[in-house]
Each structure stands twice: as structure tokens, then as C-alpha cells.
Protein backbone atom coordinates (compact mmCIF):
# COMPACT_ATOMS: atom_id res chain seq x y z
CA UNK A 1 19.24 -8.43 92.51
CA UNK A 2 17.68 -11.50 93.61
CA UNK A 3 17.96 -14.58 91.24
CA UNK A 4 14.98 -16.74 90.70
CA UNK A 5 15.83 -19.54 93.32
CA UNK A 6 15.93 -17.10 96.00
CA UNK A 7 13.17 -15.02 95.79
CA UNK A 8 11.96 -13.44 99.11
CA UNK A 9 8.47 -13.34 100.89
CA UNK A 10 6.81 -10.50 99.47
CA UNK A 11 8.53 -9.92 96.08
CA UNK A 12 5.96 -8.46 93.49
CA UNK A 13 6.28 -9.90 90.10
CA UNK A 14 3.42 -8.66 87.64
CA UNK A 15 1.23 -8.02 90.68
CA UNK A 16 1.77 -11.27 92.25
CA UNK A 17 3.66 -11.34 95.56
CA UNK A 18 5.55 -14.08 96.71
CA UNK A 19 4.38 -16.31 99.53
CA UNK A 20 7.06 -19.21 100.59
CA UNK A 21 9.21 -21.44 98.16
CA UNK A 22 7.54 -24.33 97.46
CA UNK A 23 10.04 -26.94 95.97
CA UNK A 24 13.34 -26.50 93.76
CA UNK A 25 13.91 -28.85 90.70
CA UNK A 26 16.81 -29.36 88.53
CA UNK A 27 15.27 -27.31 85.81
CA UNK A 28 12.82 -24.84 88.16
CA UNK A 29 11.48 -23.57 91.45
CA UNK A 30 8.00 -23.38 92.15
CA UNK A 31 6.39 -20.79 94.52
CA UNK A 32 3.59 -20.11 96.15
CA UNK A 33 1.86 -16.52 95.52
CA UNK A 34 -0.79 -14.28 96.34
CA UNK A 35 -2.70 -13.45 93.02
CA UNK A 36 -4.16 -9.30 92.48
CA UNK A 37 -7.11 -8.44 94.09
CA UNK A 38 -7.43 -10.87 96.71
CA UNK A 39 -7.90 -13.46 93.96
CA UNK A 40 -6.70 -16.13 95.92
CA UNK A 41 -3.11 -18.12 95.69
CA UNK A 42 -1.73 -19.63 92.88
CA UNK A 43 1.93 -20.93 91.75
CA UNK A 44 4.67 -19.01 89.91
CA UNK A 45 7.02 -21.38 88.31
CA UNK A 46 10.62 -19.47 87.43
CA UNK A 47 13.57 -22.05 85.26
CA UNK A 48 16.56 -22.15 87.08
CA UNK A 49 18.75 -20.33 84.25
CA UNK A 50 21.70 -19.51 86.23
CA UNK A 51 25.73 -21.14 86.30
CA UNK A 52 25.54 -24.39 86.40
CA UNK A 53 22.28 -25.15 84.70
CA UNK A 54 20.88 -27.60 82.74
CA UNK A 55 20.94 -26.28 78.86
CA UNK A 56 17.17 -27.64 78.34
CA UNK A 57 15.87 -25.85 81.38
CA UNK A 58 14.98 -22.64 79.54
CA UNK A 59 13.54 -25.36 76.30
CA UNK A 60 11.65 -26.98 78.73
CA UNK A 61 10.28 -23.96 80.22
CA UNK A 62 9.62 -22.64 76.83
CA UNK A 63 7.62 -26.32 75.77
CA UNK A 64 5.63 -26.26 79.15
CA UNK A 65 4.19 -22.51 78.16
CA UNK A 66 3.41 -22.98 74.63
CA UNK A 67 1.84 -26.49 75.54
CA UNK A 68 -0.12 -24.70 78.73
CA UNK A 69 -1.27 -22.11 76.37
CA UNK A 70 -3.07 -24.76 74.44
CA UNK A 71 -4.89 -27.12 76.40
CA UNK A 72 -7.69 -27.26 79.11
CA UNK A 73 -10.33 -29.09 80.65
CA UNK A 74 -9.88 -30.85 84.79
CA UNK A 75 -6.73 -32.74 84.21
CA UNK A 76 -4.36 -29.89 84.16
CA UNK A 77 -3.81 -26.94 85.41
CA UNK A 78 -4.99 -23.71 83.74
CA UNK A 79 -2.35 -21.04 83.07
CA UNK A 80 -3.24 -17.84 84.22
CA UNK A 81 -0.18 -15.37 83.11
CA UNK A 82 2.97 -15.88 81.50
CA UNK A 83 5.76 -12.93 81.31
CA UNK A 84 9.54 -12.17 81.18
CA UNK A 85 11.08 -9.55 83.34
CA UNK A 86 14.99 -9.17 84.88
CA UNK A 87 14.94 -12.47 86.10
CA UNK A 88 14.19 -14.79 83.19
CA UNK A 89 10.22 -16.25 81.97
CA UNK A 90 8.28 -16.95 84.58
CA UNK A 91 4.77 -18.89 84.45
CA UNK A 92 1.49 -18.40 87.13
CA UNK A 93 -0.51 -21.32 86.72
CA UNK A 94 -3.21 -22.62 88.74
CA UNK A 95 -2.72 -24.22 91.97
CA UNK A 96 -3.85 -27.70 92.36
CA UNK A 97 -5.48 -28.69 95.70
CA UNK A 98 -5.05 -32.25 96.36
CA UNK A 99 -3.05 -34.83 97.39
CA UNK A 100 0.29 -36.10 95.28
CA UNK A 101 0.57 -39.78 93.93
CA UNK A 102 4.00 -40.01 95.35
CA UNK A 103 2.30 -39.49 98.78
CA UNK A 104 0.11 -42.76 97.68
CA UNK A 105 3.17 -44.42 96.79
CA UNK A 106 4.88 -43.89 100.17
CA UNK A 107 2.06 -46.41 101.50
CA UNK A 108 2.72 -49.13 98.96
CA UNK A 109 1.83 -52.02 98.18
CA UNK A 110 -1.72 -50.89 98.16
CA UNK A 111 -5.28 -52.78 98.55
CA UNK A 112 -6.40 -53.52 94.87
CA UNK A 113 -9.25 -51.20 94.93
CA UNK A 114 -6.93 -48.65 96.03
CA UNK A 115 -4.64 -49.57 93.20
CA UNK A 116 -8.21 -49.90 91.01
CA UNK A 117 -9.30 -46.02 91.83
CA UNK A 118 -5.83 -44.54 91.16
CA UNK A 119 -5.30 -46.07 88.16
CA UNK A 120 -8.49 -45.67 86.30
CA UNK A 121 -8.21 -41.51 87.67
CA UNK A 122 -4.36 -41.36 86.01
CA UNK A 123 -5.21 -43.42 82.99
CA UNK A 124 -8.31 -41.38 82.21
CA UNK A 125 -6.61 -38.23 82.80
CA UNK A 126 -3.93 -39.20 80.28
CA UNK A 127 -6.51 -40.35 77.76
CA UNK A 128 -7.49 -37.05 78.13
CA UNK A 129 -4.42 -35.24 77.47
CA UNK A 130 -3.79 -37.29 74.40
CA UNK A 131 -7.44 -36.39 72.67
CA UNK A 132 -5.71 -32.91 72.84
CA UNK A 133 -2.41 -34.21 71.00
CA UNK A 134 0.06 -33.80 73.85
CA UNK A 135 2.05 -37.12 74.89
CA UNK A 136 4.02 -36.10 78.63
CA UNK A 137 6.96 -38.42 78.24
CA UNK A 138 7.51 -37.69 82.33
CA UNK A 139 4.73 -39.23 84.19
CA UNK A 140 5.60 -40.64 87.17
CA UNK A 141 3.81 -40.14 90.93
CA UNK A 142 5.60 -36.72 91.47
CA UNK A 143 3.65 -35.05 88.46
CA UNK A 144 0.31 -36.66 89.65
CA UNK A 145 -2.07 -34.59 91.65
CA UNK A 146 -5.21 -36.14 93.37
CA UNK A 147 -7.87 -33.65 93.35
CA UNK A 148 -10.27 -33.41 96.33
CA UNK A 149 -13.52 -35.43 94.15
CA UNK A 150 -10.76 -37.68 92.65
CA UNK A 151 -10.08 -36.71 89.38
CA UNK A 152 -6.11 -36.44 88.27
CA UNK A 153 -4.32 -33.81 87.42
CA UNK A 154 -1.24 -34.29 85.36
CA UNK A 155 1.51 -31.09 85.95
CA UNK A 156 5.15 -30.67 84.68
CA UNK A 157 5.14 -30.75 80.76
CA UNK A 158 8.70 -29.63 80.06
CA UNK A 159 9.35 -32.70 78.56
CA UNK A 160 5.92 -33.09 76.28
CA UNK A 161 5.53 -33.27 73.09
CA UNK A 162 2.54 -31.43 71.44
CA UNK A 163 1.76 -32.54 67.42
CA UNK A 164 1.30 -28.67 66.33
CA UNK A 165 4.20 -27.12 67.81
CA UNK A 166 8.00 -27.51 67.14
CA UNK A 167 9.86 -30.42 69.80
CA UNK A 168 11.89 -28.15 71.78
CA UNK A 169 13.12 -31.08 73.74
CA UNK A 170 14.34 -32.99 70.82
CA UNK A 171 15.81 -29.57 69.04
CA UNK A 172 17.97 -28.28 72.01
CA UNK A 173 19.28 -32.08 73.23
CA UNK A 174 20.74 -35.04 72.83
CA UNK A 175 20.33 -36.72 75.28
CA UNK A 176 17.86 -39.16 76.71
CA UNK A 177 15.59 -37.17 79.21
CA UNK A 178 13.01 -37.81 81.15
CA UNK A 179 13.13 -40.53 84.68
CA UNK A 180 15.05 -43.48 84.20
CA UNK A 181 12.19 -45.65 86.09
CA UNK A 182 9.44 -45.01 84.53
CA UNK A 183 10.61 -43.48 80.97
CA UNK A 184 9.32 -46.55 77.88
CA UNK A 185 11.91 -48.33 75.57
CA UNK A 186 11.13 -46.61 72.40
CA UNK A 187 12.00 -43.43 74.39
CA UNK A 188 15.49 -44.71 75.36
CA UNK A 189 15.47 -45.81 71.62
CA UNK A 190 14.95 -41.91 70.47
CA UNK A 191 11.02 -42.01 69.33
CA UNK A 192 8.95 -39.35 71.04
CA UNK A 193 5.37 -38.66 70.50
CA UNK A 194 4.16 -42.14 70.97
CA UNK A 195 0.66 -41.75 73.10
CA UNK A 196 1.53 -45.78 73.79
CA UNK A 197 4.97 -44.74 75.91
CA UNK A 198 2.51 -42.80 78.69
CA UNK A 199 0.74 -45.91 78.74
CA UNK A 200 4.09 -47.73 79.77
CA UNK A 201 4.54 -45.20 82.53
CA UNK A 202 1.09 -45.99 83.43
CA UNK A 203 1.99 -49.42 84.13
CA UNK A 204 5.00 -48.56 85.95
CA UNK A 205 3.18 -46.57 88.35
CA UNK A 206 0.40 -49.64 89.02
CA UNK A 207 3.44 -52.12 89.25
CA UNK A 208 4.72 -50.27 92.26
CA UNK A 209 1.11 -49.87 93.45
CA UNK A 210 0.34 -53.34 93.76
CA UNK A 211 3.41 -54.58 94.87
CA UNK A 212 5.24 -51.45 96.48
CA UNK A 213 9.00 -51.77 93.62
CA UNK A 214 9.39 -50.95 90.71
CA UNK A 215 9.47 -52.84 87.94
CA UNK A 216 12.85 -51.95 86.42
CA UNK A 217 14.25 -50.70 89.53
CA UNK A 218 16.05 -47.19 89.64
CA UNK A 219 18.76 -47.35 87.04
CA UNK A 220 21.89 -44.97 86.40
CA UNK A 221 23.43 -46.04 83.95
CA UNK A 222 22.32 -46.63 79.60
CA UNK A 223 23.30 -49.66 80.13
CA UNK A 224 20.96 -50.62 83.47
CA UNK A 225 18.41 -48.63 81.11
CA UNK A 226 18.44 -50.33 77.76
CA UNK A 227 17.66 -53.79 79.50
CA UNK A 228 14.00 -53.27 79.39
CA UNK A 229 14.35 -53.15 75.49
CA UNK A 230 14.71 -57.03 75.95
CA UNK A 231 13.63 -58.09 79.14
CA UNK A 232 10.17 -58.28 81.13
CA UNK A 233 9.58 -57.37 84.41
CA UNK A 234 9.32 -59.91 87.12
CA UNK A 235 5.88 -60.54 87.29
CA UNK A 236 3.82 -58.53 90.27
CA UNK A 237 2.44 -61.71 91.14
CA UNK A 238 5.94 -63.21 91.98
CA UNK A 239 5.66 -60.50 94.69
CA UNK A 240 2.27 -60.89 96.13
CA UNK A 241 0.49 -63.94 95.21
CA UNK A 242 -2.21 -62.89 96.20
CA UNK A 243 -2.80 -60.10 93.45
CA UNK A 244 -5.69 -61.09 90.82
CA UNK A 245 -4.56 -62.48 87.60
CA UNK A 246 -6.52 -59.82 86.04
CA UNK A 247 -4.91 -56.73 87.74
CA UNK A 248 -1.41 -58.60 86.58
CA UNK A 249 -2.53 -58.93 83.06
CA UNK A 250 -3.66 -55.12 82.89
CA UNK A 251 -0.19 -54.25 84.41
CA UNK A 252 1.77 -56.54 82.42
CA UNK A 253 0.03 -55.54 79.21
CA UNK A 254 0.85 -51.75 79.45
CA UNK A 255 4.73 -52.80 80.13
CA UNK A 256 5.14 -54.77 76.91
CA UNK A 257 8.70 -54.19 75.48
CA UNK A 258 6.72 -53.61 71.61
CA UNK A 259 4.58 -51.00 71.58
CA UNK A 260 2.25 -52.42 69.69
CA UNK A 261 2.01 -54.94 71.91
CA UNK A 262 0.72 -52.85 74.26
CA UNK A 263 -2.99 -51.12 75.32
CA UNK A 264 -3.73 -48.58 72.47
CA UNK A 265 -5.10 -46.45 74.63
CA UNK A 266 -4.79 -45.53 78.08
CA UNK A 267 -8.66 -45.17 77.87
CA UNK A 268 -8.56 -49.09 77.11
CA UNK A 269 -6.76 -49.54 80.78
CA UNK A 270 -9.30 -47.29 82.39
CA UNK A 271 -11.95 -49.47 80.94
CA UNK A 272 -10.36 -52.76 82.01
CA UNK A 273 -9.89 -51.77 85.57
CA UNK A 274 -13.13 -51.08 85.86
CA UNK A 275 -14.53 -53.92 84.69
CA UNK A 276 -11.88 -56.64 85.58
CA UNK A 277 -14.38 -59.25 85.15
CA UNK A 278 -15.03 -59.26 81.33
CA UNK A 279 -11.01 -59.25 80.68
CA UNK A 280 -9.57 -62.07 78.41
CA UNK A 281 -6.81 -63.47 80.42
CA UNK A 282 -3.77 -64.47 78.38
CA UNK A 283 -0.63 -65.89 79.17
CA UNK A 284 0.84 -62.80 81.00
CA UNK A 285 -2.57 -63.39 83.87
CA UNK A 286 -0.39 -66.62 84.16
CA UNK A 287 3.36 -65.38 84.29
CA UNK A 288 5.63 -66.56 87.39
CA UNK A 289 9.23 -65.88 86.04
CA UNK A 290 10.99 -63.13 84.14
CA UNK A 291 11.58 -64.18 79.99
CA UNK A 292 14.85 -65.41 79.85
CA UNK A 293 18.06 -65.02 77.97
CA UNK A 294 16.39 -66.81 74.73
CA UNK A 295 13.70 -64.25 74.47
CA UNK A 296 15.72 -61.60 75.26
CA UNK A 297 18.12 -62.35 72.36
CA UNK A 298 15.30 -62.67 70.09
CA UNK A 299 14.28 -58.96 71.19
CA UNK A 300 18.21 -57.77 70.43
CA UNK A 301 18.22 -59.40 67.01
CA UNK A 302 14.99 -58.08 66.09
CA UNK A 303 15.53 -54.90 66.94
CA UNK A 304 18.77 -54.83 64.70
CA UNK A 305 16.46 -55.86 61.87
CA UNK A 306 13.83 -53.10 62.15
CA UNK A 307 14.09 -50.43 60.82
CA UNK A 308 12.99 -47.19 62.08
CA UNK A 309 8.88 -46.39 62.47
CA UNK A 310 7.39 -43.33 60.90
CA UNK A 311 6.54 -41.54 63.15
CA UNK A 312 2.69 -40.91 63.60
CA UNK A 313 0.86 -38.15 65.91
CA UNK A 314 -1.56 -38.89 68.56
CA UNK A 315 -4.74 -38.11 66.95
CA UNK A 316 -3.47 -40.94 64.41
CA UNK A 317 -2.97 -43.28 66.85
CA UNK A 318 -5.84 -42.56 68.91
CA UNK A 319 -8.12 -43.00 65.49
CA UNK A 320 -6.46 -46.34 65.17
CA UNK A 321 -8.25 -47.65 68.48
CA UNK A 322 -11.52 -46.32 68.73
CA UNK A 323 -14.00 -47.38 71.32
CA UNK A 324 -17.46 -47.83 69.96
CA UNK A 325 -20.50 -47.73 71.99
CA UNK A 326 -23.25 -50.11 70.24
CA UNK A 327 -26.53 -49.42 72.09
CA UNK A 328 -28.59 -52.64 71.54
CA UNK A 329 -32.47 -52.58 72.09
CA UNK A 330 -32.67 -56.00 72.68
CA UNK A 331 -36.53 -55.74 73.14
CA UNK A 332 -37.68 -54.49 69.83
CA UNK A 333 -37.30 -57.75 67.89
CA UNK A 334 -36.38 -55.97 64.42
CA UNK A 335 -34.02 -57.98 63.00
CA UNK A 336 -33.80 -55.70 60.53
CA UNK A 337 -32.82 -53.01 62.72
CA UNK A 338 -30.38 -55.39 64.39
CA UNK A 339 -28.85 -56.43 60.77
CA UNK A 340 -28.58 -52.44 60.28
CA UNK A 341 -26.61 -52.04 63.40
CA UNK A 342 -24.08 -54.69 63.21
CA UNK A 343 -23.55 -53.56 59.04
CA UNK A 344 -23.02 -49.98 60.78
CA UNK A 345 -20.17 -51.02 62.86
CA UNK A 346 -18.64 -53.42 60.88
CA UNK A 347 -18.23 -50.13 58.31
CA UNK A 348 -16.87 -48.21 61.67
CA UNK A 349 -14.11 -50.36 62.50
CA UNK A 350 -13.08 -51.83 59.16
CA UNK A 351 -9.76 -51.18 58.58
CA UNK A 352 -9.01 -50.00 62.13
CA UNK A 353 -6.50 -52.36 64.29
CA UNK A 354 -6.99 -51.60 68.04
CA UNK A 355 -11.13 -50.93 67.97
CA UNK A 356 -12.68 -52.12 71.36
CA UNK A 357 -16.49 -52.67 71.06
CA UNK A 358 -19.14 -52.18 74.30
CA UNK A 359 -22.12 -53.30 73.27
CA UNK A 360 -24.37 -51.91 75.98
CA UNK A 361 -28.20 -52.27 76.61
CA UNK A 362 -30.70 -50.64 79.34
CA UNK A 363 -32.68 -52.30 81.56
CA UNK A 364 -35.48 -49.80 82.71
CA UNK A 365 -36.75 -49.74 86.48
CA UNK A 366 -40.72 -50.93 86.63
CA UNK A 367 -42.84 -50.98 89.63
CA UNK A 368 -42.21 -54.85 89.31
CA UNK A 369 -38.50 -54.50 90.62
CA UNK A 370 -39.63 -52.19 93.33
CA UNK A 371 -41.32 -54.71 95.31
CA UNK A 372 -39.88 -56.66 98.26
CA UNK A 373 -38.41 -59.88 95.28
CA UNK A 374 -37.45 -57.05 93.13
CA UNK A 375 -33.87 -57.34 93.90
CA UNK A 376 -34.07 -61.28 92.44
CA UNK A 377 -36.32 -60.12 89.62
CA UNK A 378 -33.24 -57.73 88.26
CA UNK A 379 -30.67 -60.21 88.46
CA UNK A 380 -33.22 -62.71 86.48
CA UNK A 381 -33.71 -59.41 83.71
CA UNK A 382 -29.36 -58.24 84.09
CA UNK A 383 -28.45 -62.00 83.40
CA UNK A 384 -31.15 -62.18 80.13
CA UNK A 385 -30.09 -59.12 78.66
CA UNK A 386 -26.03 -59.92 78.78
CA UNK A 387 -27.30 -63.40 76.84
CA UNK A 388 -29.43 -61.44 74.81
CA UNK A 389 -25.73 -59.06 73.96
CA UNK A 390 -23.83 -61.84 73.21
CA UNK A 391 -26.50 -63.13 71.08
CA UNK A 392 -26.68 -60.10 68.86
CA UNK A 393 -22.79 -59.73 68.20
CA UNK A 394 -22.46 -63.29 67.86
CA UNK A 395 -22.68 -63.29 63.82
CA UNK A 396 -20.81 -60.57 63.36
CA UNK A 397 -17.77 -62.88 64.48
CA UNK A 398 -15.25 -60.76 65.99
CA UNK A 399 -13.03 -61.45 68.63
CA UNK A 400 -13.70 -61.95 72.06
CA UNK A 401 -10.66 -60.04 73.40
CA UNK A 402 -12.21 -56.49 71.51
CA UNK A 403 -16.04 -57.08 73.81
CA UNK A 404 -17.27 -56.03 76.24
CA UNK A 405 -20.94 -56.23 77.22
CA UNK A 406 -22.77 -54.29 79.80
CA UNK A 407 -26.21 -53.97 81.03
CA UNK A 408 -26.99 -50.68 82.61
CA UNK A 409 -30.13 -49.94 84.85
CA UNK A 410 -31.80 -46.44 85.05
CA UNK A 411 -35.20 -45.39 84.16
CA UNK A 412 -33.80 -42.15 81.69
CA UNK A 413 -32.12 -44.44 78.79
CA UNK A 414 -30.76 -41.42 77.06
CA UNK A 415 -29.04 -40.47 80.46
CA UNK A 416 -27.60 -43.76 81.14
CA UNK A 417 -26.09 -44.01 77.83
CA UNK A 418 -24.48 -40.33 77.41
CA UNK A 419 -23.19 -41.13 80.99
CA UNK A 420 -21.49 -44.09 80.02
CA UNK A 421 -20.33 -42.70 77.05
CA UNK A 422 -18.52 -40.08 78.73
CA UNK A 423 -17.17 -42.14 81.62
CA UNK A 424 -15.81 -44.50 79.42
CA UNK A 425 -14.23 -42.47 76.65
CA UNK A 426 -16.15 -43.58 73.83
CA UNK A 427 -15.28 -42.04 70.24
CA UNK A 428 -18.54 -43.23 68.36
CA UNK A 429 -21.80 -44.32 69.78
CA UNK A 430 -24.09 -46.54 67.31
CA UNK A 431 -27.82 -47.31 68.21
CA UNK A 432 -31.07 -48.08 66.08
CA UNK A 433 -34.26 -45.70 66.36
CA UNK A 434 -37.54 -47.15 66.33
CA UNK A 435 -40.49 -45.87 63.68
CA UNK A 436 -41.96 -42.47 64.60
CA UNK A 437 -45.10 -41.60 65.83
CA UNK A 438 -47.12 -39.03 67.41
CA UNK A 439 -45.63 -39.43 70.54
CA UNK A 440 -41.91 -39.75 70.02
CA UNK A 441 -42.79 -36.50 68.17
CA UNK A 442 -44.28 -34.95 71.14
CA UNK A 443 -41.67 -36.45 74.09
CA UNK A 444 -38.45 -36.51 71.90
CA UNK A 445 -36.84 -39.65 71.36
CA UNK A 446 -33.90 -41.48 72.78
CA UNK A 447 -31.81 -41.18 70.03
CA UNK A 448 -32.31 -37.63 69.31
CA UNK A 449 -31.51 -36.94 73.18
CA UNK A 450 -28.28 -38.78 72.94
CA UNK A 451 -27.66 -37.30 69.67
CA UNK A 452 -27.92 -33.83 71.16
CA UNK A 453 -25.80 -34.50 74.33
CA UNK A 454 -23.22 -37.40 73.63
CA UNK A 455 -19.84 -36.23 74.21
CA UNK A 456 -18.68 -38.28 70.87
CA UNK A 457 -19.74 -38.52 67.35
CA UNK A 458 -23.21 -40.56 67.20
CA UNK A 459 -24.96 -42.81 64.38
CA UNK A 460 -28.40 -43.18 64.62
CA UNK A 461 -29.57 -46.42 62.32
CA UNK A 462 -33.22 -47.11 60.44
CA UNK A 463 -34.39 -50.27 59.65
């Protein structure tokens, strides 16, 4: 009988025949296979369960089905079948077509708007994966797949953690799993189900973008391990001065040693590379050398002192940094309306910690910016309306470092925002609507249209 790392061309398995081995892990082998009915290829994924194994292959195995099982949407792959027969479980899940981040990270160091694209596709394909309470504690280029219009897909969950099913992982071992280059401190410390730790991966992965190492190198021992509990990484720009300070704040921001020190949200990343230019550089933007032995000693006797964190799930973590759209009408001079709006969001993030704020305003195409100065016209009406932004906000006096301010141009409003809304991950959108009349009645309004298709919760404010 054939054991499940040597399966043969042409082996039938619930229907499925066997193509060609695709790759062999040290916890399972991967094939390629023809699905029933002509129904095109897919993968079958087997644990390696024989002598010799690792004990948490078949735990693993058993984690990566339930959490399969459970979620969906473009950033992972659907499972198709799942089964047990003579030779152990076995798994048929969709196969990916794309290109792998590790065969991006064979070219490194990167151009920045290389390193720009990649990042905001991984970080919003994590975000995603955490709105559906699953952390991945194992993301590293390998389990990154590039689809054909961009969009990531994030594979291998054996090592997940899902808030509504038992931990597997921490249940059937002891020991500290997952890749020692890209695995976060507070997983080395024994806390799993921390959305924030796949946001330190994250900025492992755009440290060796931008500068082609890694930031804590390839360690094999605890010991070569536990030093990023205390010490920074050298700073990318030590190794090409030439990177932005902006790129090297994003980067050194998601490797903080504190968690909470860190982006919320990988959403929060996303956003930041994408808009590099309203960042608040801080003193990481300006970093040259490694902390020292000081700092590091600080870190060690602090850490004695804590004690240990509740643990809290994703969703509770995600609600703790929500992104709020505010959709500002900065040409219907109600200051009412406008007193209404800023009272509504100071009720929506009171009491939050990590909130980030766009406060985002349409500039309509006219006939007027058609014609031959058009061009100088819009920059003349983009320029007003971001004064006009910072305006409104400004009594509401929050800080700087939570805005962001953007002026979009379209001639559907309610398009332009639900677009933005979804591209950016926001979790509330807030916007005024005007006084009815006969012909809002008759067209529909803005903020009914929004309302209707916003991919997030929406409050719509009178005067």
C-alpha cells in the first residue's frame, strides 16, 4: 500500500486522480489532481503521519480543515472536499494560480513601489482574514500567493488560531512553532491569537523587501530567538539610504518589540502605504543605529515586571481600532450639520484606543474642468477642499497622527465613497444628509445609496 508521500500518477482518491507531487513539507505533501468530471485541477494536501513524524502534523492538519471549513472570500483558498480513507485525512482545496512571494523575494531588494504593491495586497489580505477571527501565526513569503489581478492569497493554516474553535496547536504542543524569522515576540513568549503578531510578520516580509535581509536574521537557537524581545532591528535605512523615511517608519512600526506599540491593524499599514504622504513621521522615520544595551535592559526588566495579558480575540481587538470614514460636504455651509457630524464621531470613537479617522470629501467633475485649463482648475478646487477638511476637524481637537484627509474626484459621489470604503477597510462610515425635497425623492439620495451598498455599518446625520 502506498503511503501518502509516495503516491503515484493516477491514484484515485474520492474521484480525484493524482497528477505529479507538488512539494513535501515537514508536516505534509501537496499534490496536484485532476478533479471529477473534467472539473479542472485542484490540490490534495495528505499530513505526513508516518515514523518519524512530527506529533502536531496530524493537529495541524486537523486546525487547517476545521479553519478551511469556516472562512471564504479571495484571500484564501476555498476547500472543496475533505475525507479519511487507508491512508490518513486528506484535504482538496482550491488551486491558486499565481505567482509565490518567495519568488518576489528571490529578486530583493525591490523598487519601493514594488515593495508599495506587495505590501498593501498581503496586509489587506490579512486584514481580511482577521475580520473573520483567524490570526495565521506562519506568514512568511512561502504561504503568500500572488493572484493573476493582484490580490493575495494567504495558504497553510496549520498553525492558526481561529476564536470559535479549540487551539489544537497549543493543546497537542509545547513547543514554540511556527518560522523562527518571521514568528513575533509575544509568540516566542507563549501568547497566540494576537491579530497584532501577523502584523509583525508583515513587517518582516517588507524589511527584506526593501532591503533584500532580514531583520532578525535566520536564527536556530531560543536563545538567537528571544533577542528580538529586547532589541530592534537595524534600521532598513542603514542598508539603503536611499529608502524613504516614510516606508522605514511603516516598517519599523509593525516590528515594535510591544505590541501595543505596534499598527492595530494590518488594514492601518495598507492605508499608510498607500498614502505615504499624509504619514506622521516619528523618531523611527529618523533611526540610523540599532537600540543599545540600555534599552534593551529596560525591555528585560520590564518584561519580568509584567504580568501576563488576558488574552483577547480578534474581533476585540479589531473593535479597538476602527477606521471611520467621515464624509464631509464641505459645500453645504450648515454648520449645524457639520456640529452634528463631528458630535457623531466623537460618540464613535470615545472610548476606543487605536481609531484612525479619514475624513474624505468629493469633488464632482463640471464641464469647467473639462476644458483645455481644466487640469489647473482641479488642483486650485483638490487643494481648497483638503483646507476646507482640515478646517472642519480642526475643533474637534484630535490628534494629528489618527487623520487622514482625502479629496476624491468622480462625478457618482455615492460610488466614490462606497469604493473607498471598501478599498480601504473602513468599519463605520459617517456623513450628513441634506433636507428632502421632491427631487431627492424622485433620484434617491447620496446617503441612502451609500447606505444601501457600503460594505460597513453607516450613520447618516440630520441637522
Amino acid at each position: 500500500m502506498e503511503n501518502a508521500e509516495h503516491l503515484q500518477p493516477g491514484t484515485e482518491i474520492a474521484g480525484y486522480r493524482v497528477q505529479e507531487k507538488l512539494c513535501e513539507g515537514g508536516m505534509a505533501v501537496l499534490y496536484r489532481v485532476a478533479a471529477p468530471a473534467g472539473a479542472g485541477t485542484c490540490l490534495l494536501k495528505m499530513p505526513k503521519l508516518g515514523f518519524g513524524s512530527h506529533p502536531a502534523c496530524y493537529a495541524g492538519f486537523d486546525v487547517e480543515q476545521m479553519i478551511l471549513g469556516r472562512i471564504a472570500g479571495p484571500h484564501v483558498p476555498r476547500l472543496l472536499a475533505r475525507g479519511e480513507g487507508d491512508l490518513g485525512p486528506y484535504l482538496f482545496i482550491e488551486h491558486i494560480v499565481g505567482t509565490s512571494l518567495a519568488a518576489y523575494a528571490r529578486s530583493v531588494p525591490l523598487p519601493d513601489e514594488e515593495v508599495v504593491r506587495l505590501g498593501v495586497a498581503l496586509a489587506s489580505a490579512v486584514h481580511a482574514l482577521h475580520r473573520q477571527e483567524v490570526v495565521h501565526h506562519d506568514i512568511k513569503p512561502s504561504h503568500v500567493i500572488l493572484r493573476e489581478d493582484g490580490q493575495a492569497v494567504l495558504i497553510d493554516f496549520g498553525l492558526a488560531f481561529h476564536n470559535q474553535l479549540p487551539d489544537l496547536v497549543e493543546e497537542e504542543s509545547d513547543q514554540l512553532m511556527g518560522t523562527p524569522a518571521y514568528i513575533s515576540p509575544e509568540q516566542i513568549a507563549g501568547v497566540r491569537g494576537d491579530p497584532r503578531s501577523d502584523v509583525f510578520s508583515l513587517g518582516v516580509i517588507l524589511y527584506l523587501l526593501a532591503t533584500g535581509r532580514l531583520p532578525f536574521g535566520e536564527p536556530t537557537s531560543l536563545i538567537g530567538l528571544r533577542r528580538r524581545l529586547y532589541f530592534d532591528p537595524l534600521p532598513p535605512r542603514r542598508i539603503r539610504p536611499d529608502l524613504p523615511k516614510w516606508l522605514q517608519e511603516i516598517i519599523l512600526h509593525c516590528l515594535e518589540v510591544r505590541a501595543e506599540a505596534r499598527y492595530a491593524t494590518a488594514a492601518q499599514v495598507a492605508h499608510d502605504l498607500m498614502h505615504p504622504g499624509q504619514i506622521t513621521l516619528t523618531e523611527r522615520a529618523r533611526r540610523l543605529s540599532q537600540s543599545g544595551p540600555i534599552v534593551a535592559a529596560k525591555r528585560w526588566l520590564a518584561a519580568l515586571a509584567s504580568s501576563p495579558r488576558a488574552h483577547k480575540p480578534p474581533p476585540e481587538r479589531l473593535a479597538q481600532a476602527p477606521h471611520v470614514l467621515v464624509a464631509v460636504d464641505t459645500g453645504c455651509n450648515s454648520e449645524v450639520l457639520f456640529t452634528a457630524l463631528r458630535d457623531a464621531l466623537r460618540r464613535i470613537i470615545a472610548g476606543e484606543t487605536h481609531w484612525r479617522v479619514s475624513c474624505v470629501s468629493v469633488l464632482e467633475l463640471s464641464l469647467i474642468t473639462e476644458q483645455e485649463e481644466g487640469a489647473e482648475i482641479m488642483r486650485s478646487l483638490h487643494t481648497q477642499r483638503l483646507v476646507e477638511l482640515h478646517h472642519w476637524v480642526q475643533p474637534l481637537g484630535l490628534p494629528q497622527e489618527h487623520l487622514r484627509y482625502h479629496v476624491l474626484e468622480g462625478s457618482d459621489v455615492a460610488d466614490r465613497l462606497v469604493e473607498y470604503a471598501r478599498v480601504s477597510h473602513a468599519d463605520h462610515i459617517i456623513m450628513g444628509a441634506r433636507g428632502s425635497s421632491g427631487l431627492r425623492r424622485f433620484l434617491g439620495s447620496v446617503s441612502a445609496r451609500v447606505a444601501a451598498e457600503a460594505p460597513c455599518s453607516v450613520t447618516v446625520v440630520r441637522a
